[in-house]
C-alpha atoms as a PDB file:
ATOM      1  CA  UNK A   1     116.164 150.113 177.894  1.00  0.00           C
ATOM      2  CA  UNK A   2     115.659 149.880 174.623  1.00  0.00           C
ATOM      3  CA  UNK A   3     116.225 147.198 172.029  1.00  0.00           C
ATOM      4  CA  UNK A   4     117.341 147.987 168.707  1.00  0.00           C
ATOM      5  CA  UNK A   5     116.347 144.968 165.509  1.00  0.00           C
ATOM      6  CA  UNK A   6     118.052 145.086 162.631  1.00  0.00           C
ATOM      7  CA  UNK A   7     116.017 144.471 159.686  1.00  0.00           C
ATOM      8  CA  UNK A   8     118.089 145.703 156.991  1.00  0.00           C
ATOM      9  CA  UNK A   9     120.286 142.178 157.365  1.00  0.00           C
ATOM     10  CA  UNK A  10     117.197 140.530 156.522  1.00  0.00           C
ATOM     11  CA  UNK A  11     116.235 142.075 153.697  1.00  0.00           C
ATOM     12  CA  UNK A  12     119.505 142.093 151.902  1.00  0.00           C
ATOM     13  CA  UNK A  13     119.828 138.349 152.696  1.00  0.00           C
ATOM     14  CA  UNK A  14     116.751 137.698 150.836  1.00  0.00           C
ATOM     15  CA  UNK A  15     117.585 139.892 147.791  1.00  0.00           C
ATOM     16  CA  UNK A  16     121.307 138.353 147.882  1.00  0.00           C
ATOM     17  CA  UNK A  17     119.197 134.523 147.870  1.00  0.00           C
ATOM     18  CA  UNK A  18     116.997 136.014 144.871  1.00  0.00           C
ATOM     19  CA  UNK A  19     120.352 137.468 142.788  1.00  0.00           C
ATOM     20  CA  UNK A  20     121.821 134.250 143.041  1.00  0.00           C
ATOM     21  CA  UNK A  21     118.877 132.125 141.705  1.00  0.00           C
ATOM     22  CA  UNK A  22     118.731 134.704 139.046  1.00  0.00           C
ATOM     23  CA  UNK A  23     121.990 134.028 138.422  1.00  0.00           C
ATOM     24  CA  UNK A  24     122.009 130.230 138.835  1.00  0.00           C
ATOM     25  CA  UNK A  25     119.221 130.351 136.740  1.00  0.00           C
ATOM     26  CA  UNK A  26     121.106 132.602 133.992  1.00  0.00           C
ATOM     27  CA  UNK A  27     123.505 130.043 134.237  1.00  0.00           C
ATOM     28  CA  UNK A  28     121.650 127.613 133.419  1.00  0.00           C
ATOM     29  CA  UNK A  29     119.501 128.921 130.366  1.00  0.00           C
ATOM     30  CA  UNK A  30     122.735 129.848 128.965  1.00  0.00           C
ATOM     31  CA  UNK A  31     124.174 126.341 129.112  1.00  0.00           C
ATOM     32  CA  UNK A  32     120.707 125.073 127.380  1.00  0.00           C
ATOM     33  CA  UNK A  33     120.613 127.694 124.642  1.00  0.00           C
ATOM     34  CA  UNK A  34     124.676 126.732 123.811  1.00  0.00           C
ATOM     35  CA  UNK A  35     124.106 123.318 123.938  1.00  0.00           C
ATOM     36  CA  UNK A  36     121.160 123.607 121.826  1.00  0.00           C
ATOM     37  CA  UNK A  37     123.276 125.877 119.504  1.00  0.00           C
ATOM     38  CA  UNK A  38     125.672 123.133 119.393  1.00  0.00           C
ATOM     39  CA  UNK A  39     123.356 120.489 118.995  1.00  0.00           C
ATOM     40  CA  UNK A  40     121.606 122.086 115.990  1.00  0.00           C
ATOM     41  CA  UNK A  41     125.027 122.961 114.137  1.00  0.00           C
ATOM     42  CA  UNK A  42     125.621 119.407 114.340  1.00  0.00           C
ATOM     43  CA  UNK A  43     122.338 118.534 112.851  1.00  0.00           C
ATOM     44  CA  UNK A  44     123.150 120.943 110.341  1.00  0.00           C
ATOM     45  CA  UNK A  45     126.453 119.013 109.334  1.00  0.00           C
ATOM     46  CA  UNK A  46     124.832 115.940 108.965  1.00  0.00           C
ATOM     47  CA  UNK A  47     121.634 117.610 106.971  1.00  0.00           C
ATOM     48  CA  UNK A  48     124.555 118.753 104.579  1.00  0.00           C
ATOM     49  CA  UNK A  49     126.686 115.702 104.372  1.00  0.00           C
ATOM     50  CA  UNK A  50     123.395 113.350 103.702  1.00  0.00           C
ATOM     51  CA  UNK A  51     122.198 116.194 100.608  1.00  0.00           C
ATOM     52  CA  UNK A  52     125.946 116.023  99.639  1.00  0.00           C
ATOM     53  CA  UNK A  53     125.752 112.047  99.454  1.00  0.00           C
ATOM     54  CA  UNK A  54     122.222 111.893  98.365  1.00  0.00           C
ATOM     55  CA  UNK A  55     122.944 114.408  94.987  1.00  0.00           C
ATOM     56  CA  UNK A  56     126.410 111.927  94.782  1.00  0.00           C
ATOM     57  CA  UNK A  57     124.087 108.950  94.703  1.00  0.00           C
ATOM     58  CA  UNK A  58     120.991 110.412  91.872  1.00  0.00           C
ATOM     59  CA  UNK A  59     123.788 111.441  89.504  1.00  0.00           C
ATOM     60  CA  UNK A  60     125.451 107.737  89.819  1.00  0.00           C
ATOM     61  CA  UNK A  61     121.411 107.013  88.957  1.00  0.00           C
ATOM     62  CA  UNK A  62     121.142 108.847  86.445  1.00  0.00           C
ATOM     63  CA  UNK A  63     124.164 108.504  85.144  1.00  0.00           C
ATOM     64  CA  UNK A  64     123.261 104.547  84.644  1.00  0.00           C
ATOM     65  CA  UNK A  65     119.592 104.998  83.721  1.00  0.00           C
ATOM     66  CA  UNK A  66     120.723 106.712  80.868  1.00  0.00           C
ATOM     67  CA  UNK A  67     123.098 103.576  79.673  1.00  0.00           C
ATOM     68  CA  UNK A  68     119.751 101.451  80.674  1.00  0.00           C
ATOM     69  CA  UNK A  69     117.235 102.981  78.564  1.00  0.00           C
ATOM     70  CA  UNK A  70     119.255 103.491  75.560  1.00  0.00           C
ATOM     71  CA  UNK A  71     120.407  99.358  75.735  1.00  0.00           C
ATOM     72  CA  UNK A  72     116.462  98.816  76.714  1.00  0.00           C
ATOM     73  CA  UNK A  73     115.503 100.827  73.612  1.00  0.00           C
ATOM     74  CA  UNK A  74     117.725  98.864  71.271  1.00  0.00           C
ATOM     75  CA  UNK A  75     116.201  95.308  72.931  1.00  0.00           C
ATOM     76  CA  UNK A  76     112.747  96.725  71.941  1.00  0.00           C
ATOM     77  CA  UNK A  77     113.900  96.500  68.219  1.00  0.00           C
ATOM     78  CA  UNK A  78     115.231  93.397  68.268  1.00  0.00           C
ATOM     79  CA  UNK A  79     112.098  92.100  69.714  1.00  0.00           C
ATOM     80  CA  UNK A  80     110.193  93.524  66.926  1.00  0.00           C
ATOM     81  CA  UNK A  81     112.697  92.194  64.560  1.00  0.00           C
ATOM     82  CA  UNK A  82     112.223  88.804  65.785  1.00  0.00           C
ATOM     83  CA  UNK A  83     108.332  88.640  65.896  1.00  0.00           C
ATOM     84  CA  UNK A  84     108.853  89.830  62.483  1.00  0.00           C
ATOM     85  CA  UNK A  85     111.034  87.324  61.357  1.00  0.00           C
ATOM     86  CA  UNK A  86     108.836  84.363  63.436  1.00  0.00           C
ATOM     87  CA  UNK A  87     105.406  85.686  61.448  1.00  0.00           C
ATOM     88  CA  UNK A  88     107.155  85.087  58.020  1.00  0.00           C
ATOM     89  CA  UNK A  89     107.144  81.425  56.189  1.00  0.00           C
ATOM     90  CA  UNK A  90     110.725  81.139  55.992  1.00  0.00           C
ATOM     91  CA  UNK A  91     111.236  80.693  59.642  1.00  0.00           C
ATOM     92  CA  UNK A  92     109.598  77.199  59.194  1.00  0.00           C
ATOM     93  CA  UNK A  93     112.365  75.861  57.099  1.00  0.00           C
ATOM     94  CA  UNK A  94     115.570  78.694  58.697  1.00  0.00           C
ATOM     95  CA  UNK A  95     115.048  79.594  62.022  1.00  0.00           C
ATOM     96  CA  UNK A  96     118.567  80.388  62.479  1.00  0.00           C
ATOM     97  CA  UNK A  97     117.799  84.114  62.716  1.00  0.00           C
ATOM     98  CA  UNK A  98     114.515  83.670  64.794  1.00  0.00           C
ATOM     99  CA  UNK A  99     117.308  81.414  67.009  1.00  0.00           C
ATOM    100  CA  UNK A 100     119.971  84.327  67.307  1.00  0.00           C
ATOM    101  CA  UNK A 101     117.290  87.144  67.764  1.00  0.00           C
ATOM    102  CA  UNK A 102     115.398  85.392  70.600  1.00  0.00           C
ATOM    103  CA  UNK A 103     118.473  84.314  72.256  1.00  0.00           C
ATOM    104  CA  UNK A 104     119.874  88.214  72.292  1.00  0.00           C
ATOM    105  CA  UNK A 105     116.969  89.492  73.859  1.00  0.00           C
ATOM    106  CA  UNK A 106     116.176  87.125  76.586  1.00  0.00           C
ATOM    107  CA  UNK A 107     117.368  88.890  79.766  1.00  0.00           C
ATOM    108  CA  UNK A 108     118.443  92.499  80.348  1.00  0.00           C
ATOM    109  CA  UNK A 109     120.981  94.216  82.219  1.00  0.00           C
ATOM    110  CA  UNK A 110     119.626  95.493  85.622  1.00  0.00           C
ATOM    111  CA  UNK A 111     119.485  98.522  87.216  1.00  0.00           C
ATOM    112  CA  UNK A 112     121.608  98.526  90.646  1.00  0.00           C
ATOM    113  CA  UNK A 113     120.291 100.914  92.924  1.00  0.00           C
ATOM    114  CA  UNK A 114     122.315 103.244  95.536  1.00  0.00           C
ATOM    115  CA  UNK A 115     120.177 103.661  98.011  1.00  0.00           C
ATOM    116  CA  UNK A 116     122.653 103.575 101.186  1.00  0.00           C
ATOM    117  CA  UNK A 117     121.687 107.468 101.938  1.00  0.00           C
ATOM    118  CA  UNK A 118     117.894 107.255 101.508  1.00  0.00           C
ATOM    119  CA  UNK A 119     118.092 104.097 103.669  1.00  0.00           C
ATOM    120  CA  UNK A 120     120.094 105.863 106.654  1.00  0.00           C
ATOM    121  CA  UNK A 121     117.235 108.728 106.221  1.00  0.00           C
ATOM    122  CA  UNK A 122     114.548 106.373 106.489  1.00  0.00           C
ATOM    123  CA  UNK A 123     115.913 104.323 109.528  1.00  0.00           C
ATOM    124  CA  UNK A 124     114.770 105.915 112.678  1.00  0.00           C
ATOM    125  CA  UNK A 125     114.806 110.107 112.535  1.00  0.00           C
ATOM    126  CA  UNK A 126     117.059 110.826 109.680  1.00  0.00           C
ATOM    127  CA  UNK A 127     114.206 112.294 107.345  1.00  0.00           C
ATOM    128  CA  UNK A 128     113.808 115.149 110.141  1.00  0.00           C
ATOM    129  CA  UNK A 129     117.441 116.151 109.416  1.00  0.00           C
ATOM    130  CA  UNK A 130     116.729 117.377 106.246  1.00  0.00           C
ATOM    131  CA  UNK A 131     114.800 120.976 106.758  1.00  0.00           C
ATOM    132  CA  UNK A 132     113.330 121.654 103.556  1.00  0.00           C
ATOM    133  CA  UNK A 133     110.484 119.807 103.225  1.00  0.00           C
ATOM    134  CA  UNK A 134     110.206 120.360  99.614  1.00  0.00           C
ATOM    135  CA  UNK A 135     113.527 118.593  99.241  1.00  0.00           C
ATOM    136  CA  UNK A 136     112.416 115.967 101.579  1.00  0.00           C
ATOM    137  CA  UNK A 137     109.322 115.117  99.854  1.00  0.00           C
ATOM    138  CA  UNK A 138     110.752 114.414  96.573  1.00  0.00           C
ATOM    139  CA  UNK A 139     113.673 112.623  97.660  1.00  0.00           C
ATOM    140  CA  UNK A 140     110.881 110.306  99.468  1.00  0.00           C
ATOM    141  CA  UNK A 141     108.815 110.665  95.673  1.00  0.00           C
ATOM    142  CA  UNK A 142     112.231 109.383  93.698  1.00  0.00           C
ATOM    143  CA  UNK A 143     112.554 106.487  95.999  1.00  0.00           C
ATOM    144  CA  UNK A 144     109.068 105.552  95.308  1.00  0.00           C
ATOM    145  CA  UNK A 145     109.221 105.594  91.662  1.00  0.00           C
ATOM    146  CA  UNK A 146     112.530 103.256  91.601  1.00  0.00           C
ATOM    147  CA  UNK A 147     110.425 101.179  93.862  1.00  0.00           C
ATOM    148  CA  UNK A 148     107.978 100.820  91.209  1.00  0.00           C
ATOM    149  CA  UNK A 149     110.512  99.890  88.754  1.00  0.00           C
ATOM    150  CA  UNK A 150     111.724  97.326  90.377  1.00  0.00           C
ATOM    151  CA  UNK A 151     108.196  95.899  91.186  1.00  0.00           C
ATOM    152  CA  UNK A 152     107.905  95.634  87.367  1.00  0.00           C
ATOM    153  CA  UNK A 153     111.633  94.631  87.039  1.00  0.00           C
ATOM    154  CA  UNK A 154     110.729  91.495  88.898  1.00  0.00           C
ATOM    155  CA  UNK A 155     107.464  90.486  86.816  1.00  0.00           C
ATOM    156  CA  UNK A 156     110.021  90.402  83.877  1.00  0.00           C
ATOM    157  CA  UNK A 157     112.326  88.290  85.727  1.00  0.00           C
ATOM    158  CA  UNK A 158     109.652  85.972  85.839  1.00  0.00           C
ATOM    159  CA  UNK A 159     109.040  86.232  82.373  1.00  0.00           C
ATOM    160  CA  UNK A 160     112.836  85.950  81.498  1.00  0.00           C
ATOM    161  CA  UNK A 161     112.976  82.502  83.455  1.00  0.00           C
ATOM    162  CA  UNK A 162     109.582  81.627  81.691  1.00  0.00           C
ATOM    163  CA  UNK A 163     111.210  80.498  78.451  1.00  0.00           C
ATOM    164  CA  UNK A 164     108.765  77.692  77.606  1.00  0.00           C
ATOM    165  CA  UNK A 165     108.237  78.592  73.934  1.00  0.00           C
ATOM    166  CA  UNK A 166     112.084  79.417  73.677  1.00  0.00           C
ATOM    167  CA  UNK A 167     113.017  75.089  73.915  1.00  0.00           C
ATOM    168  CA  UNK A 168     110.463  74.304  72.373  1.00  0.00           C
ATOM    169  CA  UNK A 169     110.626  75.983  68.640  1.00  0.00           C
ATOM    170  CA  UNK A 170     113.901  75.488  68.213  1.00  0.00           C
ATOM    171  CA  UNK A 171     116.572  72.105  67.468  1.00  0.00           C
ATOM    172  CA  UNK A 172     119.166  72.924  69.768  1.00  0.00           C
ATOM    173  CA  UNK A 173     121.211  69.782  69.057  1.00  0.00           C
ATOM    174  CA  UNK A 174     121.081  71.039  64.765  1.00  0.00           C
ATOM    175  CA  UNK A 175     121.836  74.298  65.720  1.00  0.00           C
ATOM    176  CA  UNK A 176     124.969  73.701  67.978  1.00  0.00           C
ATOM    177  CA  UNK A 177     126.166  71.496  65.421  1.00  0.00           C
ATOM    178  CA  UNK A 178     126.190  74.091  62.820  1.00  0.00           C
ATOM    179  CA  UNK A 179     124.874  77.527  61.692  1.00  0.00           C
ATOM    180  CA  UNK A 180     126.278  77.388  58.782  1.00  0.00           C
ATOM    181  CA  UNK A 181     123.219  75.667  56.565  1.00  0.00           C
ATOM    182  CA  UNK A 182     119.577  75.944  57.398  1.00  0.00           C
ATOM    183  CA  UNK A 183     117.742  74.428  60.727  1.00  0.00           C
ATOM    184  CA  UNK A 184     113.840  74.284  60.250  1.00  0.00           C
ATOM    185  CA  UNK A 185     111.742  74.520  63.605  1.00  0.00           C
ATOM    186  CA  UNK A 186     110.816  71.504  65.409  1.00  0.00           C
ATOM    187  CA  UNK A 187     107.585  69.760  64.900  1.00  0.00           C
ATOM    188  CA  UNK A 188     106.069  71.209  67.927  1.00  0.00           C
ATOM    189  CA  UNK A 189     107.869  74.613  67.401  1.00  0.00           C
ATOM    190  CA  UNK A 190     105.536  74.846  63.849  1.00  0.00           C
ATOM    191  CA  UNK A 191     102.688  73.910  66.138  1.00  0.00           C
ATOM    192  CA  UNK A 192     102.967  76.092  68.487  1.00  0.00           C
ATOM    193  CA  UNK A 193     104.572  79.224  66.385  1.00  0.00           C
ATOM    194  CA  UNK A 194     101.333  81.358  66.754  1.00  0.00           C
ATOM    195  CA  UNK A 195     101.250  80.976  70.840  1.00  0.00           C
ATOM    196  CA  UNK A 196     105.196  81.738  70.509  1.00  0.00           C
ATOM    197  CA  UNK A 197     104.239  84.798  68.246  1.00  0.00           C
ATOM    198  CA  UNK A 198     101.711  85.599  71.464  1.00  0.00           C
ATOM    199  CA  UNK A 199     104.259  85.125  74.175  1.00  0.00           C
ATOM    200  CA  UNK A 200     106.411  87.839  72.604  1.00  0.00           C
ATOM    201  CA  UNK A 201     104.090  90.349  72.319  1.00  0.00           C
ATOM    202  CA  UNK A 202     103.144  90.162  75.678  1.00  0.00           C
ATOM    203  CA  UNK A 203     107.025  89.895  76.993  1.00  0.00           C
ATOM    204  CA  UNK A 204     107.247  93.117  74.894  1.00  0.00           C
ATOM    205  CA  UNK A 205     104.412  94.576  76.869  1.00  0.00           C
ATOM    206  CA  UNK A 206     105.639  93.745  79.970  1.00  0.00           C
ATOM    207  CA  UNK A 207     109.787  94.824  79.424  1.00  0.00           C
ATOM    208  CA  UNK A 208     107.541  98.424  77.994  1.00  0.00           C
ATOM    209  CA  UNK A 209     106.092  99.016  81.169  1.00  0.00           C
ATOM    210  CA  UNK A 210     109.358  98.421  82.905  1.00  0.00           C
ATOM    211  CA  UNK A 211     111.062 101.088  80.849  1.00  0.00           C
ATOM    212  CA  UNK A 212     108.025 103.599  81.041  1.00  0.00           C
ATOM    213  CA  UNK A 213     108.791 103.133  85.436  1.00  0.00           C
ATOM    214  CA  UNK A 214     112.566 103.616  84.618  1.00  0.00           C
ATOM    215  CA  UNK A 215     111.936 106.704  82.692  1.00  0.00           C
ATOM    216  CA  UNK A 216     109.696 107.791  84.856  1.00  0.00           C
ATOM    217  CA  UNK A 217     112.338 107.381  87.685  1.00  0.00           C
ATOM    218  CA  UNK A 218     114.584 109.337  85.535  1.00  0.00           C
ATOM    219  CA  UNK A 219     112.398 112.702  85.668  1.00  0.00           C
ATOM    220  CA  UNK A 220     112.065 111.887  89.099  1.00  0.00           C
ATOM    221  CA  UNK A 221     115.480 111.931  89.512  1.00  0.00           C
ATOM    222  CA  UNK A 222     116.416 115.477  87.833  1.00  0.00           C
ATOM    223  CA  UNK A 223     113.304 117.053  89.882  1.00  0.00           C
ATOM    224  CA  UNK A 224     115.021 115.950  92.812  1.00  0.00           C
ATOM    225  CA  UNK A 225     118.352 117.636  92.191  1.00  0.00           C
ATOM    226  CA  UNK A 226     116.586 120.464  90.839  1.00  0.00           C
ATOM    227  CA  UNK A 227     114.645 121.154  94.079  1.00  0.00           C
ATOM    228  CA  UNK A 228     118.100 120.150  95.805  1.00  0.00           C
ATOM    229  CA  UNK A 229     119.989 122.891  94.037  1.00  0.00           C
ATOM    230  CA  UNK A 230     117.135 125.474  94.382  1.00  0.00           C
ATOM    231  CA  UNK A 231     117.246 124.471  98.460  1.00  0.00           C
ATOM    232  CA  UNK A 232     120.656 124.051  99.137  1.00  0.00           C
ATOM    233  CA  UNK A 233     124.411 125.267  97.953  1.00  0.00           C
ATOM    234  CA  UNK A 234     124.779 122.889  95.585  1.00  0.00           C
ATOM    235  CA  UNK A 235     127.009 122.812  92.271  1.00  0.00           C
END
């Protein structure tokens, strides 16, 4: 008697068991590739709303860097004015103008910076977003060179509060009485005019350097949307 196996079941068993890996594993590639798909037109909305905020936030900069340097510019003369008028002998026996001038150009309007966008960049992966590196870099290079500023902003803060020379030249009491008739300097301010004279010049030095980081800041800042522009549909 014979006995008859059947090995054609087997075989299509196994090729049926191999189609449907193939297919689970079909499956399965496509459900990576469209949720990586997904995931990277996300990334791409947020890469376009943070260069979108980031080119709203330079222009604001610039926009009030501009204001800055020109009222920083004007301060500059006014210091000169004043060490001119404290070198001259009349200042002795008037120092009503030396009072006014010096009393103008102590302090200076700051610069407020809006950094909220390079800040949510810098926190954790955000920098990674944004796929032109070129773009990246200098946005990185412009927050740098407000960083400098305002590490030379705060050495004239301390200078600003440093106003030793300031009380002591001048009679305060005269001068608030009336402006109308001349004030001479106090007996310690003619002592101490030449050291006064000094202080100025180097306050002048120092509020220089701040405005040389500011403008540098500036250029820094008009790169930035120029390799913005160049990178990225931007008006």
């Amino acid at each position: 008697m014979e006995v008859h196996r059947h090995h054609g079941s087997h075989g299509s068993g196994w090729k049926a068991n191999l189609k449907e890996f193939f297919m689970l594993f079909l499956a399965v590639l496509c459900g990576f590739f469209a949720e990586m798909k997904v995931h990277s037109v996300v990334e791409h909305e947020y890469e376009e709303e943070y260069i979108s905020s980031i080119v709203e936030d330079i222009t604001s900069d610039i926009a009030q860097i501009n204001i800055l340097l020109s009222d920083y510019e004007s301060q500059v003369r006014q210091m000169d004015t004043l060490m001119d008028v404290l070198a001259s002998p009349e200042v002795l026996s008037d120092s009503r103008t030396a009072y006014r001038l010096w009393t103008d150009v102590q302090g200076f309007q700051d610069f407020s910076y809006d950094d909220r966008t390079i800040q949510q960049l810098k926190s954790g992966a955000g920098l990674r977003l944004i796929r032109k590196s070129v773009v990246a870099t200098a946005i990185m290079r412009y927050d740098q060179s407000i960083r400098k500023f305002q590490l030379q902003r705060n050495i004239m803060n301390t200078e600003v509060v440093n106003q030793r020379f300031y009380f002591n030249l001048f009679d305060f009491a005269a001068l608030r009485k009336s402006m109308e008739s001349a004030v001479p300097l106090t007996a310690s301010g003619k002592a101490f005019l030449n050291h006064a004279i000094g202080d100025r010049l180097f306050y002048k030095k120092s509020f220089l350097a701040m405005i040389d980081r500011l403008k540098e800041a500036y250029i820094q800042a008009h790169k930035t949307l120029e390799d913005i522009k160049k990178n990225y549909d931007i008006e």
